[in-house]
Protein backbone atom coordinates (compact mmCIF):
# COMPACT_ATOMS: atom_id res chain seq x y z
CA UNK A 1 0.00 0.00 0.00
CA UNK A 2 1.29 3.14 -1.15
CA UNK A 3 2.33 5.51 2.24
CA UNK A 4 -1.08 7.68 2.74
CA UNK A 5 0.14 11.08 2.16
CA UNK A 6 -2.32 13.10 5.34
CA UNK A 7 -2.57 11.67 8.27
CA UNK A 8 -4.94 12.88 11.53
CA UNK A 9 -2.47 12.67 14.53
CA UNK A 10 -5.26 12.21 17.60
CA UNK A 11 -3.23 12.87 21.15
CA UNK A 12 -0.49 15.11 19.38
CA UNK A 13 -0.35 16.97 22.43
CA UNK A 14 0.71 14.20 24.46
CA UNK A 15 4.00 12.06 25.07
CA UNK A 16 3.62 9.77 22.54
CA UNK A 17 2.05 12.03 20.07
CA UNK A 18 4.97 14.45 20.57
CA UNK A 19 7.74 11.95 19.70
CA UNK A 20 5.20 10.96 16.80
CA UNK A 21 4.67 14.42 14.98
CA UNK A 22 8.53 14.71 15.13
CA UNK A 23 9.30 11.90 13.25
CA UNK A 24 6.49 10.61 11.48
CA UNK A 25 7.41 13.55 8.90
CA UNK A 26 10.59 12.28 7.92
CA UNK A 27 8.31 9.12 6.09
CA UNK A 28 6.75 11.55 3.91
CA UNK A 29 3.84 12.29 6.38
CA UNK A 30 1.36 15.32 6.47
CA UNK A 31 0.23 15.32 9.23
CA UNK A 32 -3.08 17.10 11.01
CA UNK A 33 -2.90 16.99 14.44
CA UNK A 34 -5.78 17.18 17.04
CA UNK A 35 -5.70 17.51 21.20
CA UNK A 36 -7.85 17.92 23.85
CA UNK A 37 -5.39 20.54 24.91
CA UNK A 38 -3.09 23.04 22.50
CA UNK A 39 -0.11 21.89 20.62
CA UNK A 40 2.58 23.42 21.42
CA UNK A 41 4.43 25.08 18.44
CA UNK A 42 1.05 23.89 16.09
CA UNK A 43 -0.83 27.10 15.75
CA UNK A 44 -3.13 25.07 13.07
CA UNK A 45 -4.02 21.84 15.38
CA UNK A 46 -7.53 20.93 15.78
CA UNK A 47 -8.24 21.86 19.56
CA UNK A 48 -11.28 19.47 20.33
CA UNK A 49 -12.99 16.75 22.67
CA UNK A 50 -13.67 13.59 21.23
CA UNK A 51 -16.95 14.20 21.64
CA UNK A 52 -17.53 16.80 19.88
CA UNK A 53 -18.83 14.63 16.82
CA UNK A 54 -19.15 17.34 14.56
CA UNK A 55 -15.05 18.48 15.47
CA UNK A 56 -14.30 14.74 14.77
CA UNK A 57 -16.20 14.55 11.33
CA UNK A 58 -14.57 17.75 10.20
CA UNK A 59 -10.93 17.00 11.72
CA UNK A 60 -11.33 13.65 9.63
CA UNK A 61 -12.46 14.46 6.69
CA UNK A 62 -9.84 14.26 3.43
CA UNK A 63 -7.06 12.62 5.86
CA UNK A 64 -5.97 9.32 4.12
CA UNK A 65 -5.98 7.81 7.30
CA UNK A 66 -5.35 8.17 11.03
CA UNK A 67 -2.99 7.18 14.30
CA UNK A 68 -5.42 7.47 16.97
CA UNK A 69 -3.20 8.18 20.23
CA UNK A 70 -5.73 10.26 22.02
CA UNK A 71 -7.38 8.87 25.29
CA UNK A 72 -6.24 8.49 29.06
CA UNK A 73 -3.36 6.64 29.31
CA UNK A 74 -3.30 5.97 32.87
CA UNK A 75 -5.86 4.59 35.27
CA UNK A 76 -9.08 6.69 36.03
CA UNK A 77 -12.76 6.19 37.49
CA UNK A 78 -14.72 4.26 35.13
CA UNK A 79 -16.73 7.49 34.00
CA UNK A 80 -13.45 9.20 32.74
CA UNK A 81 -12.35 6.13 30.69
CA UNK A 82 -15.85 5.52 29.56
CA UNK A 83 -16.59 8.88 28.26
CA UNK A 84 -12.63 9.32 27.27
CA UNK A 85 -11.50 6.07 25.49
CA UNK A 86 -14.95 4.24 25.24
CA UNK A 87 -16.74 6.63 23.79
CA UNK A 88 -14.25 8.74 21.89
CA UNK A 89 -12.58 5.81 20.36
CA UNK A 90 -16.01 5.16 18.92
CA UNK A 91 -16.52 8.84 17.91
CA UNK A 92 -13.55 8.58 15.95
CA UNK A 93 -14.76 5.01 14.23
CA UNK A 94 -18.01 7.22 13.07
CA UNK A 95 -16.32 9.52 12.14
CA UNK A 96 -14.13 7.58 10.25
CA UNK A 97 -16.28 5.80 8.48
CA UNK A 98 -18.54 8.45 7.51
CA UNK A 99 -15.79 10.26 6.20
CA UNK A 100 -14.50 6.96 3.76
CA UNK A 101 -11.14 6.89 5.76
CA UNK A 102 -10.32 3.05 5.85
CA UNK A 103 -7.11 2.77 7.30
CA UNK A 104 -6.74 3.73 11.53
CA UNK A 105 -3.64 2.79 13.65
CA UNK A 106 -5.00 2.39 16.89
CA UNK A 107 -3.08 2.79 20.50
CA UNK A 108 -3.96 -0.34 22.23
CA UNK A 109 -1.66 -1.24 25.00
CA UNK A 110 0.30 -4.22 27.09
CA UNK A 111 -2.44 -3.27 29.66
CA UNK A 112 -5.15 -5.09 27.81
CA UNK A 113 -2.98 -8.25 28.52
CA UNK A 114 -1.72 -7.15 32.00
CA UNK A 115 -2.64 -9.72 34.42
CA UNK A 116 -1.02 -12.67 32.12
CA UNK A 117 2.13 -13.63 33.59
CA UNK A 118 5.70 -13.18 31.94
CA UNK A 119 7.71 -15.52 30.87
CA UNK A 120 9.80 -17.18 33.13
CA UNK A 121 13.69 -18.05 33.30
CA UNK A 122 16.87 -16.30 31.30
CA UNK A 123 16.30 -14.02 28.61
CA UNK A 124 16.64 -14.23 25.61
CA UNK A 125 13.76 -16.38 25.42
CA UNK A 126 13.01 -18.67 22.78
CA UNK A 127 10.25 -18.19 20.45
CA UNK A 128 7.96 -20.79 22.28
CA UNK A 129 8.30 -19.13 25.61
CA UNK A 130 7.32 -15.89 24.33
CA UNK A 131 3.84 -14.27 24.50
CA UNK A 132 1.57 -14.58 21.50
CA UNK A 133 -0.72 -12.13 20.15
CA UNK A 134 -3.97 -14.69 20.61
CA UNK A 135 -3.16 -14.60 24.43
CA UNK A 136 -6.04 -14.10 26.04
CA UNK A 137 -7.20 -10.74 27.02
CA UNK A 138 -6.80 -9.90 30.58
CA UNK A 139 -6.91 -6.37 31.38
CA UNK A 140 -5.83 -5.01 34.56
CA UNK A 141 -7.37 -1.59 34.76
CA UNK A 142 -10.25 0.44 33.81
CA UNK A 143 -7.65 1.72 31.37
CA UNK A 144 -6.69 -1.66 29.98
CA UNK A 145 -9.99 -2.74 29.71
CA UNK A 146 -10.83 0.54 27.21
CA UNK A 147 -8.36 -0.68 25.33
CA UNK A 148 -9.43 -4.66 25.16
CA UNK A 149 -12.79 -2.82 24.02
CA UNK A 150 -10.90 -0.74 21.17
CA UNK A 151 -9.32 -3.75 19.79
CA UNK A 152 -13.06 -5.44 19.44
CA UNK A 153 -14.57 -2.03 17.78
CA UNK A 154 -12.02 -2.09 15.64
CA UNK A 155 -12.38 -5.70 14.61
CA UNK A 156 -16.24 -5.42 14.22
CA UNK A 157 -15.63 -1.68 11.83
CA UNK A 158 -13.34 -3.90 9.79
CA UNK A 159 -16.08 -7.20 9.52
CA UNK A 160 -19.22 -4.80 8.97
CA UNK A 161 -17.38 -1.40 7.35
CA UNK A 162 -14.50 -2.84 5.71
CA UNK A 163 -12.64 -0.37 7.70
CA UNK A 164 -9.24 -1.48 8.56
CA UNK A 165 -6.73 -1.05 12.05
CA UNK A 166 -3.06 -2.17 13.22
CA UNK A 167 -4.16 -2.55 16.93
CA UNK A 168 -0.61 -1.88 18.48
CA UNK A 169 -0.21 -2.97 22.26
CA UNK A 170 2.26 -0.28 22.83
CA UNK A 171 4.79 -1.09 25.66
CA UNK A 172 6.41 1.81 26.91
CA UNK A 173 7.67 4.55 24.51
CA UNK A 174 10.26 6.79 25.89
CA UNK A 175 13.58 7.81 24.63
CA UNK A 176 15.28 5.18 27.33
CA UNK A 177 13.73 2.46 29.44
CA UNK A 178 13.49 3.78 33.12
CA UNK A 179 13.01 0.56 34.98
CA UNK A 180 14.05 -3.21 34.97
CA UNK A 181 10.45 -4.27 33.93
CA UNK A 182 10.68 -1.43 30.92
CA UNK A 183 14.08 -3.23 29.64
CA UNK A 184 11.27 -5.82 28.37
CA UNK A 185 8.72 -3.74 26.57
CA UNK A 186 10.56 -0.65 25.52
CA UNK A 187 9.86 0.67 22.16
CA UNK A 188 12.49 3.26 21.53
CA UNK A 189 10.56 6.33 19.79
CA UNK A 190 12.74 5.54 16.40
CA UNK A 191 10.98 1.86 16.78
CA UNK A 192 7.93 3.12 17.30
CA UNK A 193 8.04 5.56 14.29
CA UNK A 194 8.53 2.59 11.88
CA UNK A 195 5.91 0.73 13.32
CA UNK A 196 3.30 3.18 13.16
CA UNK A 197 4.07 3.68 9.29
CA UNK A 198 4.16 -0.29 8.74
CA UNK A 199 1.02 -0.23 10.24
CA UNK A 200 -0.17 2.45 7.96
CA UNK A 201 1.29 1.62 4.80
CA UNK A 202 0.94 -2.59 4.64
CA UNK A 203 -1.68 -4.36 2.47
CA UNK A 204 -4.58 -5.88 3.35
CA UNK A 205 -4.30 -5.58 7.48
CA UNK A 206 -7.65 -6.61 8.53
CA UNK A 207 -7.79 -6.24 11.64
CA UNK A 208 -4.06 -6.64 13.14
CA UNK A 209 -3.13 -6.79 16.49
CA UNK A 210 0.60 -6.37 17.35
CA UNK A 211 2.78 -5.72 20.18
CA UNK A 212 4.61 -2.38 20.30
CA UNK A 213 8.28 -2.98 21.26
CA UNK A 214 11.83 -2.68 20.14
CA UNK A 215 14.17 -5.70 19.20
CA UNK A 216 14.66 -6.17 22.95
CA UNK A 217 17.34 -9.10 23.99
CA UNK A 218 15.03 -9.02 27.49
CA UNK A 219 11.89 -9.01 25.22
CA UNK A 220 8.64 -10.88 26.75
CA UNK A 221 6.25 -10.87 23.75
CA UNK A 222 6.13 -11.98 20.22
CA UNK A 223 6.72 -9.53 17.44
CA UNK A 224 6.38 -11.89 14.66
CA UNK A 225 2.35 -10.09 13.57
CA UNK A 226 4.58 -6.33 13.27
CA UNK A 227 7.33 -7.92 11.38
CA UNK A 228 4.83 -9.56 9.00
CA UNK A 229 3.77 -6.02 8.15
CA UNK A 230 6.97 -4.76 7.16
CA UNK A 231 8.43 -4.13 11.04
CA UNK A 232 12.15 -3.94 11.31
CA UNK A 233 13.07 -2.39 15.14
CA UNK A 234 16.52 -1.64 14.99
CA UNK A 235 16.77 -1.07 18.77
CA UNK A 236 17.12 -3.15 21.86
CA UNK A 237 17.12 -2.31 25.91
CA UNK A 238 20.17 -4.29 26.88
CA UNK A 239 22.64 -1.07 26.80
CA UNK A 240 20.58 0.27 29.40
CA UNK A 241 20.32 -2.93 31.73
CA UNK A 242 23.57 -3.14 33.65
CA UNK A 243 22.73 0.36 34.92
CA UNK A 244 19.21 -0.25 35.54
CA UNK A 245 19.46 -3.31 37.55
CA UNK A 246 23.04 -2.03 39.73
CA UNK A 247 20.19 0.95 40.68
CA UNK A 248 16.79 -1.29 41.05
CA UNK A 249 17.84 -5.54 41.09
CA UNK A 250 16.61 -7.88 39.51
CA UNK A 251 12.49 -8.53 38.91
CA UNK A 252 11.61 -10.66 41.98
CA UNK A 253 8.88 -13.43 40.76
CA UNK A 254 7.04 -12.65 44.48
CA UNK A 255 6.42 -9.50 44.06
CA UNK A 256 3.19 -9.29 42.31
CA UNK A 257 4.00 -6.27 40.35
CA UNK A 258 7.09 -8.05 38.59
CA UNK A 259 4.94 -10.96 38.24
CA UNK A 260 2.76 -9.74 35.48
CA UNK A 261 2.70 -8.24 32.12
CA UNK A 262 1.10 -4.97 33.09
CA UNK A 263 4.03 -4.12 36.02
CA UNK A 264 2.62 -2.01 38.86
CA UNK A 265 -0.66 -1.49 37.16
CA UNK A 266 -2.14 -4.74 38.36
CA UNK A 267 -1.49 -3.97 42.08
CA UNK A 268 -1.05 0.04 42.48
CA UNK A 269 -1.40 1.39 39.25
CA UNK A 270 -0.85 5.32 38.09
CA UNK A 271 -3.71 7.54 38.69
CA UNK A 272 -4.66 9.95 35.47
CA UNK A 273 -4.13 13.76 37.03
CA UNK A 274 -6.76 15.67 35.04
């Protein structure tokens, strides 16, 4: 598929969505970004709720197709995720498919999957030890469960709309891993560029789910369904581990929150501030 030439950028405003409008470009990208809040140094971005459907329709319309980062990205009361990344992820669906967009990269996240255990023993792990993308689904917030229920929407606008997503269970995208846990499911933001344009830019997706992650030697999951769209990381974790673990040890199997996928979210997780 030939690289859509206008993107919508939803959550441009935020951490991931800054890293995102900075190097997206670079792949031949025009990009049309959108926020709940201002964009800093974006005088033109869309400043809009997702629900304001009428915002939505016109932010959408004549974009070849759109990475949808925008949501809460932390835990909340159910109300905030329901109205936030429920309901706007929905929004943005009918919007889309009003509009005749048919291609959406969609944030999901490791925290749809968070209470399944890691794998166990020395890393690298083998291909059979490591996590497949049919795992079941076992959210372990509010927050993870918004983003089981954006993997289904976009699986039913694909079977009834023809409309089609690269679900991405994004690990943790920063420009260096910041604990022992992260030196798993990093996705350094150079990564995570070329998988967002694989996912925009492969044919005939479907509906794709993937895991969002650098080449990582300490890597938990299986990135065979991102490589099969064209996904070729080019970054791992491990020059960051000796220093990590000399300041934090080693994951402890009791401890609940090294236990699991989803980290500290299954047993104390980060409260959204707004």
């Amino acid at each position: 598929m030939p690289a859509p030439r206008t993107v919508l950028l939803t959550g441009a405003a935020g951490g991931l969505g800054t890293l995102m409008r900075e190097l997206l470009p670079a792949y031949g990208y025009e990009l049309r970004l959108l926020d709940l809040r201002p964009v800093e140094g974006a005088p033109n971005a869309i400043t809009a709720d997702l629900a304001d459907k009428a915002a939505l329709r016109e932010a959408v319309r004549g974009v070849d197709a759109i990475i949808h980062l925008a949501g809460i990205s932390l835990e909340a009361p159910f109300e905030k995720i329901l109205k936030a990344n429920i309901e706007g992820t929905y929004n943005l669906y009918e919007a889309a498919r009003e509009e005749g967009v048919d291609r959406i990269a969609f944030a999901s996240s490791n925290h749809a999957v968070g209470f399944t255990p890691h794998p166990e023993g020395e890393a690298p792990f083998d291909a059979s030890a490591l996590i497949p993308i049919d795992t079941p689904r076992r959210p372990d917030t509010f927050y993870g469960l918004s983003k089981s229920f954006g993997e289904d929407l976009a699986q039913l606008y694909w079977d009834r709309h023809g409309l089609e997503t690269v679900s991405v269970r994004i690990g943790s995208c920063f420009a260096e891993p910041s604990s022992v846990r992260m030196l798993s499911v990093w996705m350094s933001p150079a990564d995570g560029a070329r998988l967002f344009h694989a996912a925009l830019t492969a044919e005939n997706v479907g509906h794709t789910v993937v895991y969002g992650s650098s080449a990582n030697t300490r890597l938990w999951w299986d990135l065979s369904t991102a490589r099969a769209l064209g996904y070729d990381p080019q970054d791992d974790s491990e020059p960051y581990a000796e220093k990590l673990i000399a300041e934090q040890g080693e994951l402890d199997p009791e401890n609940v929150a090294h236990a699991y996928l989803g980290g500290h979210f299954v047993n104390d997780p980060p409260i959204w501030p707004y």
